[in-house]
C-alpha atoms as a PDB file:
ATOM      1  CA  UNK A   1     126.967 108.099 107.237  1.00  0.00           C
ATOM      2  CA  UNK A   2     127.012 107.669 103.556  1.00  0.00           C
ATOM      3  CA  UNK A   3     128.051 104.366 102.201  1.00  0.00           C
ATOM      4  CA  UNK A   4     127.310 101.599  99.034  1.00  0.00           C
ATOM      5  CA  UNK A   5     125.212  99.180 100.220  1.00  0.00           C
ATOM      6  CA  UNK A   6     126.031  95.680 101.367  1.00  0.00           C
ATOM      7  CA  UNK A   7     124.539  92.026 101.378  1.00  0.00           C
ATOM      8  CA  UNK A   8     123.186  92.133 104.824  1.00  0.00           C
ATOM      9  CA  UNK A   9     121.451  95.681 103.929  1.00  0.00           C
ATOM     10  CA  UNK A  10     119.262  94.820 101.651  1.00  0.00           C
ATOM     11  CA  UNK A  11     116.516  93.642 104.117  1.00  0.00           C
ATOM     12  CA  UNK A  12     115.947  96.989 105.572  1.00  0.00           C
ATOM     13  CA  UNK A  13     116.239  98.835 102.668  1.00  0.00           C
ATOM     14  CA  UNK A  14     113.527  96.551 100.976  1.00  0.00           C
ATOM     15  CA  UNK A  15     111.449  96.670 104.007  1.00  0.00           C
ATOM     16  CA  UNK A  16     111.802 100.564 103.697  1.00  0.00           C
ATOM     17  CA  UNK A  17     111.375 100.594  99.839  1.00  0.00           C
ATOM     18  CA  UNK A  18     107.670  98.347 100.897  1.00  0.00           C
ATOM     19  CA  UNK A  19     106.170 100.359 103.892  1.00  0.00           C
ATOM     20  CA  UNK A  20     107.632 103.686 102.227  1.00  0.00           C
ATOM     21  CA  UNK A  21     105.838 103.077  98.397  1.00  0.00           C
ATOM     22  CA  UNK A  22     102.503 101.359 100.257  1.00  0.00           C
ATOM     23  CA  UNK A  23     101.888 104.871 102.031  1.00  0.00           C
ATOM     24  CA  UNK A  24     103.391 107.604  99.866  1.00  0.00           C
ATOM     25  CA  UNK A  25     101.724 106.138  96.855  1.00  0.00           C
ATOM     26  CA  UNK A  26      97.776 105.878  98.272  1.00  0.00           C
ATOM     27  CA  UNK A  27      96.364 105.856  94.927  1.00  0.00           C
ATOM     28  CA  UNK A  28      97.884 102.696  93.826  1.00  0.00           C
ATOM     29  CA  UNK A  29      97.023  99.535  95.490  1.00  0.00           C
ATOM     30  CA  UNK A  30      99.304  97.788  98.007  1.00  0.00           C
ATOM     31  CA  UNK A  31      99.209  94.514  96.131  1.00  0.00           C
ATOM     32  CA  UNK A  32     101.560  96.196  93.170  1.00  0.00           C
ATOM     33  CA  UNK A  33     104.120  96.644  95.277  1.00  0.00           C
ATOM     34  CA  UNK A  34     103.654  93.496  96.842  1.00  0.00           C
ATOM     35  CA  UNK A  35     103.711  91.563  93.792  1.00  0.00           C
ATOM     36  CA  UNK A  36     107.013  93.196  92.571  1.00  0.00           C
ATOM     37  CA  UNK A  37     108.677  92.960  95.716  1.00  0.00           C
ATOM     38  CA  UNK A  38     110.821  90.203  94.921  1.00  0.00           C
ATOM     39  CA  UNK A  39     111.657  91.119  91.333  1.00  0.00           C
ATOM     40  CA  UNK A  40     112.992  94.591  92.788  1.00  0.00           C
ATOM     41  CA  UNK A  41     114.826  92.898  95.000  1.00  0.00           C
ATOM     42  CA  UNK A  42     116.513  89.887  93.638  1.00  0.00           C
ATOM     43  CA  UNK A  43     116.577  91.683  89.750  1.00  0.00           C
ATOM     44  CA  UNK A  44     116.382  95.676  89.986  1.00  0.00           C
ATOM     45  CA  UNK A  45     118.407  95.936  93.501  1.00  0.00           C
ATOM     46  CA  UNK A  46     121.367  94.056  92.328  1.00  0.00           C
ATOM     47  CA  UNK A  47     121.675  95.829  88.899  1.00  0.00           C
ATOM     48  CA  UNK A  48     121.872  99.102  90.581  1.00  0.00           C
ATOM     49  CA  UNK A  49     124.679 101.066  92.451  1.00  0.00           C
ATOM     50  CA  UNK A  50     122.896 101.259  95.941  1.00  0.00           C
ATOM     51  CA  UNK A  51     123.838 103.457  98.431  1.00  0.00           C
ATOM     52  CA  UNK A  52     122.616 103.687 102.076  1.00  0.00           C
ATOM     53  CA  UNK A  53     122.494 106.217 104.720  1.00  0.00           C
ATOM     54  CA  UNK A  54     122.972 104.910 108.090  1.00  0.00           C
ATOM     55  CA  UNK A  55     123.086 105.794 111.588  1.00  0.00           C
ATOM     56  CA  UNK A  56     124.173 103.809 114.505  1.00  0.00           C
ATOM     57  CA  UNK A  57     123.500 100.351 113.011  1.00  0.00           C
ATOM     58  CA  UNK A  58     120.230 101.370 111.450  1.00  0.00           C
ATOM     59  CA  UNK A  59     119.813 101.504 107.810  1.00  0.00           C
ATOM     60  CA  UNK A  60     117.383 105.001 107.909  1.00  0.00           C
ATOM     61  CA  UNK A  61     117.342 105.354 103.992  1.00  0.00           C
ATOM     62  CA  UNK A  62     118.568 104.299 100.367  1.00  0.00           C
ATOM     63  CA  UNK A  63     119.443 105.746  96.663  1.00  0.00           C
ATOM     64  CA  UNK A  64     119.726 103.395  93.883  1.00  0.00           C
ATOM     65  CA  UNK A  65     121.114 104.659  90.520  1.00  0.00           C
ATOM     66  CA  UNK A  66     120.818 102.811  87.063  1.00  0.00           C
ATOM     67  CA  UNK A  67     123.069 103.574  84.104  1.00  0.00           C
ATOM     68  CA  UNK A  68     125.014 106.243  86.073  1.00  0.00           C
ATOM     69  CA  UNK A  69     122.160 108.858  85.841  1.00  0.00           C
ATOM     70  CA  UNK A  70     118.516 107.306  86.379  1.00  0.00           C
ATOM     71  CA  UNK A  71     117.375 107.569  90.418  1.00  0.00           C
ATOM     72  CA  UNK A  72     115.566 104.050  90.151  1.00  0.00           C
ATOM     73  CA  UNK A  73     114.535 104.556  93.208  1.00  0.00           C
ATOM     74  CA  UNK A  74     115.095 106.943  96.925  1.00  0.00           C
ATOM     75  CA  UNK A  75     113.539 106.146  99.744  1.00  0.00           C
ATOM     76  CA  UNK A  76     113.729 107.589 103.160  1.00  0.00           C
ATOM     77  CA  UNK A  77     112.046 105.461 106.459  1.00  0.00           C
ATOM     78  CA  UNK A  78     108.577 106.985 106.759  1.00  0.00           C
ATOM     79  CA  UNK A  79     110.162 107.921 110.823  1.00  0.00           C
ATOM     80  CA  UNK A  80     112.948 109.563 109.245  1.00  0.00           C
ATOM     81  CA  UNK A  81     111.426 112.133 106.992  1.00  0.00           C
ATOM     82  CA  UNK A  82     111.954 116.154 106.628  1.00  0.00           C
ATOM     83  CA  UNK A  83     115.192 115.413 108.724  1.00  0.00           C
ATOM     84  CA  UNK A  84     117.491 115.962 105.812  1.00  0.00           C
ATOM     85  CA  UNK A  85     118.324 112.703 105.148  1.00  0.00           C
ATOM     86  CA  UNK A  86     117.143 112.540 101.318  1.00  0.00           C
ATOM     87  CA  UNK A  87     118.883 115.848 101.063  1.00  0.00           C
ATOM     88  CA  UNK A  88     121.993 114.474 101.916  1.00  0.00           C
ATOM     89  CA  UNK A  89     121.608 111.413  99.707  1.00  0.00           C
ATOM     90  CA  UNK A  90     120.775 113.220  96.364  1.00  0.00           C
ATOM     91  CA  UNK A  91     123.834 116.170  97.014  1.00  0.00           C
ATOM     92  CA  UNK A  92     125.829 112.711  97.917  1.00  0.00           C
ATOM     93  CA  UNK A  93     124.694 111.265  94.238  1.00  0.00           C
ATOM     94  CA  UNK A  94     125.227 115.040  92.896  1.00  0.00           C
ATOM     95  CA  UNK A  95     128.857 114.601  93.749  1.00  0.00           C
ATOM     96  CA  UNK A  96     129.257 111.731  91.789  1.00  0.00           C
ATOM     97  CA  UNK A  97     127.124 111.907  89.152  1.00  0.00           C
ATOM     98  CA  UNK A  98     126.683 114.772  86.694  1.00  0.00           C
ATOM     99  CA  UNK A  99     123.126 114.306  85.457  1.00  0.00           C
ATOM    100  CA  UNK A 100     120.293 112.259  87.457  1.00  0.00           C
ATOM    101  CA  UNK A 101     117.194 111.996  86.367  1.00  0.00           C
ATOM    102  CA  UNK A 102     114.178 110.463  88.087  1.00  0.00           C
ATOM    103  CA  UNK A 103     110.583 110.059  87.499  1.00  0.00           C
ATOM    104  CA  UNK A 104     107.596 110.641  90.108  1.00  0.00           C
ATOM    105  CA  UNK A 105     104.222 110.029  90.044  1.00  0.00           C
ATOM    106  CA  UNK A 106     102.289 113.437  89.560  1.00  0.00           C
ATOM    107  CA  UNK A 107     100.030 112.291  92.442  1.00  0.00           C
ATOM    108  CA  UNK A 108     102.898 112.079  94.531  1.00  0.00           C
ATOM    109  CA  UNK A 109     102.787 115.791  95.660  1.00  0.00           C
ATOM    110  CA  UNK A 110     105.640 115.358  98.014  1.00  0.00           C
ATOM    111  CA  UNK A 111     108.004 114.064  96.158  1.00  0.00           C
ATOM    112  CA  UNK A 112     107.263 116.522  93.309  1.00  0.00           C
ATOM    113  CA  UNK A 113     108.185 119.518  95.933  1.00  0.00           C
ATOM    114  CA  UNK A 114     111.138 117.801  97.027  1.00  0.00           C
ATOM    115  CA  UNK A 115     113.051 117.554  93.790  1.00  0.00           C
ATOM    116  CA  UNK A 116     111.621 120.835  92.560  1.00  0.00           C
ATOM    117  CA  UNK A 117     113.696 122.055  95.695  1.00  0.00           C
ATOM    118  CA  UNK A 118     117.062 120.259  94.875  1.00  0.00           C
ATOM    119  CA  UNK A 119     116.802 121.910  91.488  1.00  0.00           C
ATOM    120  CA  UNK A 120     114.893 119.138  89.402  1.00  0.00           C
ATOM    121  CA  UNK A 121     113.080 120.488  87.004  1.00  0.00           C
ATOM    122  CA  UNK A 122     110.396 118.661  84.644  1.00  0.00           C
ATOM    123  CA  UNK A 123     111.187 117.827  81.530  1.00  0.00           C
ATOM    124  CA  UNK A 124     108.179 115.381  80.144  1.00  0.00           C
ATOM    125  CA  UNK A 125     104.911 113.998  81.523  1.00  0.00           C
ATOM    126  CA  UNK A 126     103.628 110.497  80.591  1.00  0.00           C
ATOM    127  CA  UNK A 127     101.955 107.606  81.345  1.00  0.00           C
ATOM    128  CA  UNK A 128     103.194 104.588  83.463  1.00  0.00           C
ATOM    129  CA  UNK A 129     103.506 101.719  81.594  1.00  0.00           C
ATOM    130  CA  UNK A 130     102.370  99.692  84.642  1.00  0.00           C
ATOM    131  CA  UNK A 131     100.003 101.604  86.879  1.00  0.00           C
ATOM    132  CA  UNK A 132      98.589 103.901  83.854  1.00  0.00           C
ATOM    133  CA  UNK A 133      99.029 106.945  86.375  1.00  0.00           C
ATOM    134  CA  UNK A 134     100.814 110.005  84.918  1.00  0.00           C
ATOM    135  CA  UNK A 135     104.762 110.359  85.920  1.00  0.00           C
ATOM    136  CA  UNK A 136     107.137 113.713  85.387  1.00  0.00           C
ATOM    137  CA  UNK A 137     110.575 112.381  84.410  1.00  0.00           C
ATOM    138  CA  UNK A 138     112.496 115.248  86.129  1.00  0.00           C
ATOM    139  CA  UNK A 139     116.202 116.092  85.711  1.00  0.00           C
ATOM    140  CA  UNK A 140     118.792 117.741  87.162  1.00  0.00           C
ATOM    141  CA  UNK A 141     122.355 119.200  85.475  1.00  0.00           C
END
C-alpha cells in the first residue's frame, strides 16, 4: 500500500534513506551521508510531500517530492529491490504529478537504468555542488 507518510514513519524511512545511499553510492564516503543525516531529516524530510510504500506494518520504501515536480529523493530497502516496488512508487507520483524530475549520480549505474526505463530521459549533466561527482538531472512529461 501506497500512502503519505506519517510521524512515526520517518525512522524507517531515514534508516532506509542511510543503509540505501551508504551502499548504492560506493564512490562517495559513508561519512557524507552521515553528516547530513539529521539535516535531511529534521529540514529536507519535513519540507517535502513524503510518501511511503508499506506492507504489513513494514515501511519497505519512500518518495519524497519538492515543489510538486523535483524527486528529492526514492529509496527502496536494499531487501526489497527489483520487486517492483519503486515502480509502483514513481507511476503512483506519475498520477499525481505531471512533470518529475530527478537527478542521479552518473556513477550510479542502477539508478540511471531504472529511470531510463520509466521513461526519464536526460536532459543536462553537471557537477554536484557537494560531492563534485557528475549528476544527470533527468525528466519525465
Amino acid at each position: 500500500m501506497i500512502r503519505e507518510i506519517n510521524p512515526s514513519d520517518v525512522e524507517a524511512v531515514m534508516d532506509i534513506w542511510l543503509r540505501t545511499n551508504v551502499s548504492a553510492h560506493f564512490f562517495i564516503p559513508e561519512s557524507y551521508w552521515v553528516n547530513n543525516f539529521e539535516e535531511v531529516k529534521n529540514e529536507y524530510l519535513p519540507g517535502a510531500t513524503s510518501y511511503v510504500y508499506e506492507e504489513e506494518g513494514t515501511v519497505k520504501a519512500f518518495v519524497s517530492i519538492v515543489d510538486d515536480y523535483f524527486i528529492g529523493a526514492l529509496f527502496v530497502g536494499e531487501e526489497y529491490q527489483r520487486l517492483g516496488v519503486g515502480n509502483e512508487l514513481i507511476n503512483y507520483c506519475k498520477e499525481i504529478y505531471s512533470r518529475l524530475d530527478v537527478t542521479v549520480y552518473a556513477e550510479n549505474a542502477n539508478a540511471v537504468k531504472f529511470y531510463e526505463k520509466e521513461g526519464f530521459r536526460i536532459i543536462e549533466r553537471r557537477p554536484d555542488f557537494d560531492t563534485k561527482r557528475e549528476e544527470l538531472l533527468m525528466r519525465w512529461g
